[in-house]
PDB file of N, CA and C in Angstrom:
ATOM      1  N   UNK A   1       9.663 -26.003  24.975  1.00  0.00           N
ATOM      2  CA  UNK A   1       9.098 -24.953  25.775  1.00  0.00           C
ATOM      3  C   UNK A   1      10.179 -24.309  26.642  1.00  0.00           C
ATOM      4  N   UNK A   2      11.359 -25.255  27.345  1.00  0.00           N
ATOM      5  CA  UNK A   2      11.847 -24.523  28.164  1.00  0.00           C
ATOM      6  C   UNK A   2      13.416 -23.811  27.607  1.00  0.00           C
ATOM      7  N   UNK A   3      13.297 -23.920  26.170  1.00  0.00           N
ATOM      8  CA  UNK A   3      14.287 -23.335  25.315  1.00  0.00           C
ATOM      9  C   UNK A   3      14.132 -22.128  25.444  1.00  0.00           C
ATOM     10  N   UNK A   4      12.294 -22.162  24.621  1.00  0.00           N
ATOM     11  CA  UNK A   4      11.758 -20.405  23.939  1.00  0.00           C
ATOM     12  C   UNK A   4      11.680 -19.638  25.375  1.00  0.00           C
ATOM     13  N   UNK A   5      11.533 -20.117  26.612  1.00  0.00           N
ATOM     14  CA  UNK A   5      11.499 -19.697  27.863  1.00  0.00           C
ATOM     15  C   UNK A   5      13.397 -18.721  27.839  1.00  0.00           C
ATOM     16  N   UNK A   6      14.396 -19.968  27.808  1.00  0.00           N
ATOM     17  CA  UNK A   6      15.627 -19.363  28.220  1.00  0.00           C
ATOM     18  C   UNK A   6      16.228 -18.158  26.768  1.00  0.00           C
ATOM     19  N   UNK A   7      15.589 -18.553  25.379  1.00  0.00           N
ATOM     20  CA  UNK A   7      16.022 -17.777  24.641  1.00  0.00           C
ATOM     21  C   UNK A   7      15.013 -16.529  24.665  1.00  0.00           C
ATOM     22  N   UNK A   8      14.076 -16.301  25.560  1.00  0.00           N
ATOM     23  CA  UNK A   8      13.197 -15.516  25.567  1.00  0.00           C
ATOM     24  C   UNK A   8      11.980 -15.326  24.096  1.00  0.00           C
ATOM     25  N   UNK A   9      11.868 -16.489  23.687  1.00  0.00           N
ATOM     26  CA  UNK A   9      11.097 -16.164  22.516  1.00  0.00           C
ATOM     27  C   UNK A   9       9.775 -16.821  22.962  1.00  0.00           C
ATOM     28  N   UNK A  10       9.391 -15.781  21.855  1.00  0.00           N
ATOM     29  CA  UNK A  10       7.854 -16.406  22.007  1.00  0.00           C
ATOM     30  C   UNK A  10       6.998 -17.864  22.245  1.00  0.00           C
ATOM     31  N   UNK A  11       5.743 -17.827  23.420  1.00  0.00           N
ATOM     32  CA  UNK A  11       5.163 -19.566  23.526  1.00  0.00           C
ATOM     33  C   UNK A  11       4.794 -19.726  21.919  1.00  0.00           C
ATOM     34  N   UNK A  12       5.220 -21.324  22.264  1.00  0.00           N
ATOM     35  CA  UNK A  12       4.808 -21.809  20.744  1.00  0.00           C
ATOM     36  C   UNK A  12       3.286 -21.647  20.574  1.00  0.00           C
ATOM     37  N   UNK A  13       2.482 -21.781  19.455  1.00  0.00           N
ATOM     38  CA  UNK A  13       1.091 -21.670  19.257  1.00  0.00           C
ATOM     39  C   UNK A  13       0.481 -23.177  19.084  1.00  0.00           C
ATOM     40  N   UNK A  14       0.068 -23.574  19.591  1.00  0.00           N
ATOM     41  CA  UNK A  14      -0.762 -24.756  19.374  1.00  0.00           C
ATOM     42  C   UNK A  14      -1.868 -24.434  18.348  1.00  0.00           C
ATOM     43  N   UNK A  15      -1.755 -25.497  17.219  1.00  0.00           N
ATOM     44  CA  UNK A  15      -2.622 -25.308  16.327  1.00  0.00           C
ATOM     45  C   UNK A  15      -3.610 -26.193  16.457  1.00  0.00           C
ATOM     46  N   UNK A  16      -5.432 -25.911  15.908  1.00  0.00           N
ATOM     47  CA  UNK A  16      -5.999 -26.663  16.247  1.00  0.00           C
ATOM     48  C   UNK A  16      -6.652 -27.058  14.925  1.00  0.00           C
ATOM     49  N   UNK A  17      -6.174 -28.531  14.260  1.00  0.00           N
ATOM     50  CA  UNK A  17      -6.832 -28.737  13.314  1.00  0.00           C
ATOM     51  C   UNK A  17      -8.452 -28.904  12.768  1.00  0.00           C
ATOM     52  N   UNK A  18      -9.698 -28.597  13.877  1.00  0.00           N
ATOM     53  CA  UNK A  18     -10.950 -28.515  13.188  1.00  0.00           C
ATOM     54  C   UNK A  18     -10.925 -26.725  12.659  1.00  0.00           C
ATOM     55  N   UNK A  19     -10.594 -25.265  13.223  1.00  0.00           N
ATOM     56  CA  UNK A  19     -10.737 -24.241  12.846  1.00  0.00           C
ATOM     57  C   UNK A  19      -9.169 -23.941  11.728  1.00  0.00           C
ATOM     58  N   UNK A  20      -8.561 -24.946  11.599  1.00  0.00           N
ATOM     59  CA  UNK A  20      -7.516 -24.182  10.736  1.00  0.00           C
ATOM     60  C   UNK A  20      -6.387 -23.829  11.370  1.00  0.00           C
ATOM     61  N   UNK A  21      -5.133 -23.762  10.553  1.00  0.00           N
ATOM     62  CA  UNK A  21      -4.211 -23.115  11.524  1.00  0.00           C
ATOM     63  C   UNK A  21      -3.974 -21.543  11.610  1.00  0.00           C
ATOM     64  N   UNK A  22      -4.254 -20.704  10.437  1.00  0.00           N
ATOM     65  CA  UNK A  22      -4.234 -18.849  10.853  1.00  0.00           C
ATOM     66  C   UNK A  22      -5.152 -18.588   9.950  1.00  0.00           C
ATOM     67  N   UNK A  23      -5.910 -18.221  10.781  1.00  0.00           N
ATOM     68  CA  UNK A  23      -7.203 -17.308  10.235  1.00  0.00           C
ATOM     69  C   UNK A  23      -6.773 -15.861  10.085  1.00  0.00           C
ATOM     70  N   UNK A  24      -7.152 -15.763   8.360  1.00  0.00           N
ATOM     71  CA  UNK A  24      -6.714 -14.309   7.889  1.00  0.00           C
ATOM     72  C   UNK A  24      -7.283 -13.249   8.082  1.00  0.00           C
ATOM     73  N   UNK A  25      -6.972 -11.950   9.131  1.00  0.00           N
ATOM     74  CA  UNK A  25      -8.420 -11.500   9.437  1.00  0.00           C
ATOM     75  C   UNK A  25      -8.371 -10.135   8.791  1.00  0.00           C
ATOM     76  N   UNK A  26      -7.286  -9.890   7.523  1.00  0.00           N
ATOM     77  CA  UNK A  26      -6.960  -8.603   6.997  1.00  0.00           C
ATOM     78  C   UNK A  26      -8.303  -8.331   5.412  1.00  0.00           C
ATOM     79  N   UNK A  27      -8.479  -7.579   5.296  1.00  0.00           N
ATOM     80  CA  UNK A  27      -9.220  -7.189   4.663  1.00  0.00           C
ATOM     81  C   UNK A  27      -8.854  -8.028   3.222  1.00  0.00           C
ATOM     82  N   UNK A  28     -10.437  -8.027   2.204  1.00  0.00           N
ATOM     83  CA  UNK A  28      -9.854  -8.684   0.619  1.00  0.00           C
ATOM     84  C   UNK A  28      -8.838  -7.793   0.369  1.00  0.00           C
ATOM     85  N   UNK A  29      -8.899  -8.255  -0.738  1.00  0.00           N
ATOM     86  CA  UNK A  29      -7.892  -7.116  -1.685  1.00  0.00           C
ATOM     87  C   UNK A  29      -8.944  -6.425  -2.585  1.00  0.00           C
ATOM     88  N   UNK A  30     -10.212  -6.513  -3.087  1.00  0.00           N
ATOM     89  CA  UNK A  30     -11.196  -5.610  -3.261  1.00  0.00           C
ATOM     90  C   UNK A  30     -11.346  -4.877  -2.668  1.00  0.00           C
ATOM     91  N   UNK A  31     -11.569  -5.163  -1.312  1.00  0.00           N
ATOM     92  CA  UNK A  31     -12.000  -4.231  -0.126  1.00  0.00           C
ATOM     93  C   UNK A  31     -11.051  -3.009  -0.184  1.00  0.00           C
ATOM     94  N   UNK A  32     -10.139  -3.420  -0.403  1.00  0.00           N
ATOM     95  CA  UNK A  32      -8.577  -2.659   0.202  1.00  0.00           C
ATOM     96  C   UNK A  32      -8.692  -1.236  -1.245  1.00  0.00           C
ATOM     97  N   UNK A  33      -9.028  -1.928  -2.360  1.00  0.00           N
ATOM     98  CA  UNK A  33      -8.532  -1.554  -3.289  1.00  0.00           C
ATOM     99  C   UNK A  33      -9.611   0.098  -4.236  1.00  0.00           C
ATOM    100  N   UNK A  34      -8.953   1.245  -4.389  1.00  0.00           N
ATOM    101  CA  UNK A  34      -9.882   2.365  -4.583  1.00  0.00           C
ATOM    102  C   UNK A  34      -8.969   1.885  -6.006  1.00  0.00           C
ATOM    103  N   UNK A  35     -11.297   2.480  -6.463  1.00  0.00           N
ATOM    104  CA  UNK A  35     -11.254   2.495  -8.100  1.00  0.00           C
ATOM    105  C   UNK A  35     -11.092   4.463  -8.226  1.00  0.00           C
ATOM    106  N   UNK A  36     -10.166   4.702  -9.062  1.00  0.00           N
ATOM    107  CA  UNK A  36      -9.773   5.667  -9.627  1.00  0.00           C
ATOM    108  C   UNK A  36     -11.245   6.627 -10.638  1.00  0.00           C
ATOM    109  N   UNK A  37     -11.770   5.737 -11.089  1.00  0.00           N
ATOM    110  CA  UNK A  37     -12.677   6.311 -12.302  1.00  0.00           C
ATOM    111  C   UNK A  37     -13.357   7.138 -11.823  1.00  0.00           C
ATOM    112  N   UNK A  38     -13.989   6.561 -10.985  1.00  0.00           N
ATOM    113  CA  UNK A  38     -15.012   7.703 -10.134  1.00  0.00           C
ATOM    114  C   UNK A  38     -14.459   8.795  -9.678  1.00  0.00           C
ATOM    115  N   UNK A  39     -13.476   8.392  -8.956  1.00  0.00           N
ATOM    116  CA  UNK A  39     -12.589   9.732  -8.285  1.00  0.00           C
ATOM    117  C   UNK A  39     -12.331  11.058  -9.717  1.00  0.00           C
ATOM    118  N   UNK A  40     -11.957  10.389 -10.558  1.00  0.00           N
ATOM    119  CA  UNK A  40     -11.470  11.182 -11.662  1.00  0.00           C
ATOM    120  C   UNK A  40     -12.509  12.230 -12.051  1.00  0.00           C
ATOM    121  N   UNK A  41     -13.731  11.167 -12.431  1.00  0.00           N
ATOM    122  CA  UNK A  41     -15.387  12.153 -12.824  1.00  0.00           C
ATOM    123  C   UNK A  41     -15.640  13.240 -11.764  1.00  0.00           C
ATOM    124  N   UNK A  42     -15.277  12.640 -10.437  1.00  0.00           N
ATOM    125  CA  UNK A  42     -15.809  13.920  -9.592  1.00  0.00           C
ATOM    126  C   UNK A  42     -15.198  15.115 -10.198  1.00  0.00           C
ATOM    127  N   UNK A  43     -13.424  14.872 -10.001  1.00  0.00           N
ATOM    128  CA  UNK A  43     -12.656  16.263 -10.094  1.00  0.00           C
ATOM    129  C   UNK A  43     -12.980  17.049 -11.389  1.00  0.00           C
ATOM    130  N   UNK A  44     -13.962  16.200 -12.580  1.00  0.00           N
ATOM    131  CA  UNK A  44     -13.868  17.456 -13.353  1.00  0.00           C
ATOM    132  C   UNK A  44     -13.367  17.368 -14.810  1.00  0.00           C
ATOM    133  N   UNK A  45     -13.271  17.653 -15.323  1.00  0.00           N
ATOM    134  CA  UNK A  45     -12.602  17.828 -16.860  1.00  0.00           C
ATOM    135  C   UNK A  45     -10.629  18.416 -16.441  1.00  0.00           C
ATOM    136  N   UNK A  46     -10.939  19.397 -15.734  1.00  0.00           N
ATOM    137  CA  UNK A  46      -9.429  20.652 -15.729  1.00  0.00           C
ATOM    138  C   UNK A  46      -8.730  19.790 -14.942  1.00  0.00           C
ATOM    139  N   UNK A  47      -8.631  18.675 -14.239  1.00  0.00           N
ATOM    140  CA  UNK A  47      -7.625  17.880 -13.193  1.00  0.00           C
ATOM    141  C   UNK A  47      -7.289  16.720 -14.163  1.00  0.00           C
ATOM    142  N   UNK A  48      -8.476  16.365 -15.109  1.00  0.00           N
ATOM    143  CA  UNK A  48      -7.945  14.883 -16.136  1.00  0.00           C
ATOM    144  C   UNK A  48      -7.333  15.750 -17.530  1.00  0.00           C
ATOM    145  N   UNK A  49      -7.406  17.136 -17.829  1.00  0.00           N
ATOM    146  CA  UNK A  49      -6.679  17.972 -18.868  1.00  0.00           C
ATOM    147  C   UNK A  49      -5.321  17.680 -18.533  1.00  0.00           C
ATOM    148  N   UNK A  50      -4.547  18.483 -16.724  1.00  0.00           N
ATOM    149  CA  UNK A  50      -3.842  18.580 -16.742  1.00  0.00           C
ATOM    150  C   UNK A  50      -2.908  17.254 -16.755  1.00  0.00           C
ATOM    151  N   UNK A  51      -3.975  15.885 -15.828  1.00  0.00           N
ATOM    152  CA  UNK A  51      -2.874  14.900 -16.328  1.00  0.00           C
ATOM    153  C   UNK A  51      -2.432  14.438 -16.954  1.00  0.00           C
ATOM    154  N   UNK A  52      -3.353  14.775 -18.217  1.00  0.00           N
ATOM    155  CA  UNK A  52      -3.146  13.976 -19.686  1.00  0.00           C
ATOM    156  C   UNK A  52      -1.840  14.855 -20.306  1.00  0.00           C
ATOM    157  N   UNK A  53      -1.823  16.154 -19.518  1.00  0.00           N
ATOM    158  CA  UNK A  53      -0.990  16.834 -20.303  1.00  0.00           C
ATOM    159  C   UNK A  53       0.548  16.360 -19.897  1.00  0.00           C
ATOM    160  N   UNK A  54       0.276  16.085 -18.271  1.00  0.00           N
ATOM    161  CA  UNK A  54       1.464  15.932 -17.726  1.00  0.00           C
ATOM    162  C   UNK A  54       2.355  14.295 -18.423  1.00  0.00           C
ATOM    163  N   UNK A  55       0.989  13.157 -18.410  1.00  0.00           N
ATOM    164  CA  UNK A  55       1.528  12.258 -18.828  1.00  0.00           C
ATOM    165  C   UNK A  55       1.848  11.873 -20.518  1.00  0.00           C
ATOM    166  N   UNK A  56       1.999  13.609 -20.945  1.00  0.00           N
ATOM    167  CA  UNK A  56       1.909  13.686 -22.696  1.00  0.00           C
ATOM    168  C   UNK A  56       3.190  14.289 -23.083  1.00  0.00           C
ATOM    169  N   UNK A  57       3.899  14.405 -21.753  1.00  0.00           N
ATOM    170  CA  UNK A  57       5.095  15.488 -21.869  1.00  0.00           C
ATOM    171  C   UNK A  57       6.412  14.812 -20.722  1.00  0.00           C
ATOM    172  N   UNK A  58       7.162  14.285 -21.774  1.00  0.00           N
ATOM    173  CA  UNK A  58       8.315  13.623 -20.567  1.00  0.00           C
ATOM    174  C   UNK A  58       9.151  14.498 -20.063  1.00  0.00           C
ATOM    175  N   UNK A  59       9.220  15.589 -20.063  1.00  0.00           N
ATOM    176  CA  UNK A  59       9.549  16.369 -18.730  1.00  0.00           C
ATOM    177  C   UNK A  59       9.004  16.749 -18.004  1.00  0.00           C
ATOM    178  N   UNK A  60       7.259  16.847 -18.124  1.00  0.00           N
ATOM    179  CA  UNK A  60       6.653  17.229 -17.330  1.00  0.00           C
ATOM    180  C   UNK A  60       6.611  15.555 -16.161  1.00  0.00           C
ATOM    181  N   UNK A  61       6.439  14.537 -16.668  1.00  0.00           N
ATOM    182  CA  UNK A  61       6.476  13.292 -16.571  1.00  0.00           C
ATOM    183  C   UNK A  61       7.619  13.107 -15.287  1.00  0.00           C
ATOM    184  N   UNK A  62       8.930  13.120 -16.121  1.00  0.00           N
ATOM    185  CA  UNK A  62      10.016  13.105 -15.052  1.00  0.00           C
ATOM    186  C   UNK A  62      10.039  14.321 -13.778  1.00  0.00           C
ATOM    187  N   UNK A  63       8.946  15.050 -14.501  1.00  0.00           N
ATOM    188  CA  UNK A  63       9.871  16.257 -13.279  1.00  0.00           C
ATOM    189  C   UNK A  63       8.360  15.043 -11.830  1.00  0.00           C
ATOM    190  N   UNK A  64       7.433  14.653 -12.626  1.00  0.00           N
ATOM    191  CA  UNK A  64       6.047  14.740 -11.525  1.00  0.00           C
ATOM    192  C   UNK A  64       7.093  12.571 -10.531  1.00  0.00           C
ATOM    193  N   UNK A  65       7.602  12.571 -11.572  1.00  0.00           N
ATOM    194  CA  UNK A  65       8.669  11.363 -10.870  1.00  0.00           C
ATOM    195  C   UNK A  65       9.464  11.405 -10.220  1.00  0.00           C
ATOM    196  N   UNK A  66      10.611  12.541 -10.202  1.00  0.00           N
ATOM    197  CA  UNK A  66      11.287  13.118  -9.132  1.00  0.00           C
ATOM    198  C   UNK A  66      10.774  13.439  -7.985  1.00  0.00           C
ATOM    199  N   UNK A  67       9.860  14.343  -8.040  1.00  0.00           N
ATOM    200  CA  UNK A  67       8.652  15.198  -7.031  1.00  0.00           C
ATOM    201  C   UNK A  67       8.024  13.840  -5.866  1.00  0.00           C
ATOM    202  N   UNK A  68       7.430  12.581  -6.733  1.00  0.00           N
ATOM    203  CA  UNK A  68       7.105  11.749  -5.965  1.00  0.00           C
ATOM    204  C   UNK A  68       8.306  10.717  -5.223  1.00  0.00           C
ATOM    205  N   UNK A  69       9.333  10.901  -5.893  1.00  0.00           N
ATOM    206  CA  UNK A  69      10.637   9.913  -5.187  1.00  0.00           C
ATOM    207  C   UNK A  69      11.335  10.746  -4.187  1.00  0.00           C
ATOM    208  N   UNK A  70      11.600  11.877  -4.429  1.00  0.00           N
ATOM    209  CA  UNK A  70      11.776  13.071  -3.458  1.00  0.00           C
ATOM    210  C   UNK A  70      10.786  12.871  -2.068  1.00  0.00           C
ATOM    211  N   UNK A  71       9.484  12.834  -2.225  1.00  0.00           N
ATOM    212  CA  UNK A  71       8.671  12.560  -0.862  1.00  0.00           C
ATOM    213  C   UNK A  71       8.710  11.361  -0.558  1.00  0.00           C
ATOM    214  N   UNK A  72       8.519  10.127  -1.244  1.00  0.00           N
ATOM    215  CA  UNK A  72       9.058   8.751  -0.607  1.00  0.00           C
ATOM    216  C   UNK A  72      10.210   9.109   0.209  1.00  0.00           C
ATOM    217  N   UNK A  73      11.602   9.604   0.105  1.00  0.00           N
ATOM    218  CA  UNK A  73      12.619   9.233   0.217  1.00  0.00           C
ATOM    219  C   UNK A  73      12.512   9.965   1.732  1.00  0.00           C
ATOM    220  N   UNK A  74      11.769  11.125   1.709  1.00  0.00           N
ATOM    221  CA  UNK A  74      11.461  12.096   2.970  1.00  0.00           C
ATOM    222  C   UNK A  74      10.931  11.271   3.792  1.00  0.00           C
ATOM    223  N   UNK A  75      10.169  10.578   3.365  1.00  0.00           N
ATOM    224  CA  UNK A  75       9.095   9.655   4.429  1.00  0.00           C
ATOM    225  C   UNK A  75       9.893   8.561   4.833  1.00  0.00           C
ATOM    226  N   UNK A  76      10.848   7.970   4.474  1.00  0.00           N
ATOM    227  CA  UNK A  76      11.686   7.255   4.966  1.00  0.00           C
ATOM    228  C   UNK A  76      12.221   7.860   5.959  1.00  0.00           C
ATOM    229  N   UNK A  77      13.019   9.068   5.744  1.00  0.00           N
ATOM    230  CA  UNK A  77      13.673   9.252   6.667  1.00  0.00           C
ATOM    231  C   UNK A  77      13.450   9.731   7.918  1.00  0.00           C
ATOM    232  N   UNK A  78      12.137  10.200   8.082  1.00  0.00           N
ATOM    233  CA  UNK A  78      11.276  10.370   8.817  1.00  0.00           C
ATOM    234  C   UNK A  78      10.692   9.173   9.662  1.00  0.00           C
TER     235      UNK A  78
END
């Protein structure tokens, strides 16, 4: 205790073995997780044309891969 005091780190946590030691309180991974299908039916026939077209054509492909690594790379630097 009077270490984490002089190195300024955090009190230790006392764990209490009847509740467990870390209760996970982040969402499933179901929960977390959007199904695509539905989304797709809403937009339509002309939004699943163009992706099929895009993912039917490797330049259209690379250019829509650049486009998305280009904004990752923005959002980093940001």
């Amino acid at each position: 205790m009077r270490q984490a005091e002089c190195l300024n780190l955090p009190s230790p946590t006392i764990l209490d073995q009847e509740t467990g030691f870390c209760q996970d309180d982040s969402p499933f991974i179901e929960a977390a997780t959007t199904h695509l299908t539905n989304s797709m039916n809403d937009m339509g026939s002309e939004v699943s044309k163009t992706l099929e077209s895009i993912m039917n054509s490797d330049a259209d492909l690379q250019n829509l891969l650049n486009t998305i690594r280009n904004s990752v790379a923005g959002l980093k630097e940001n």
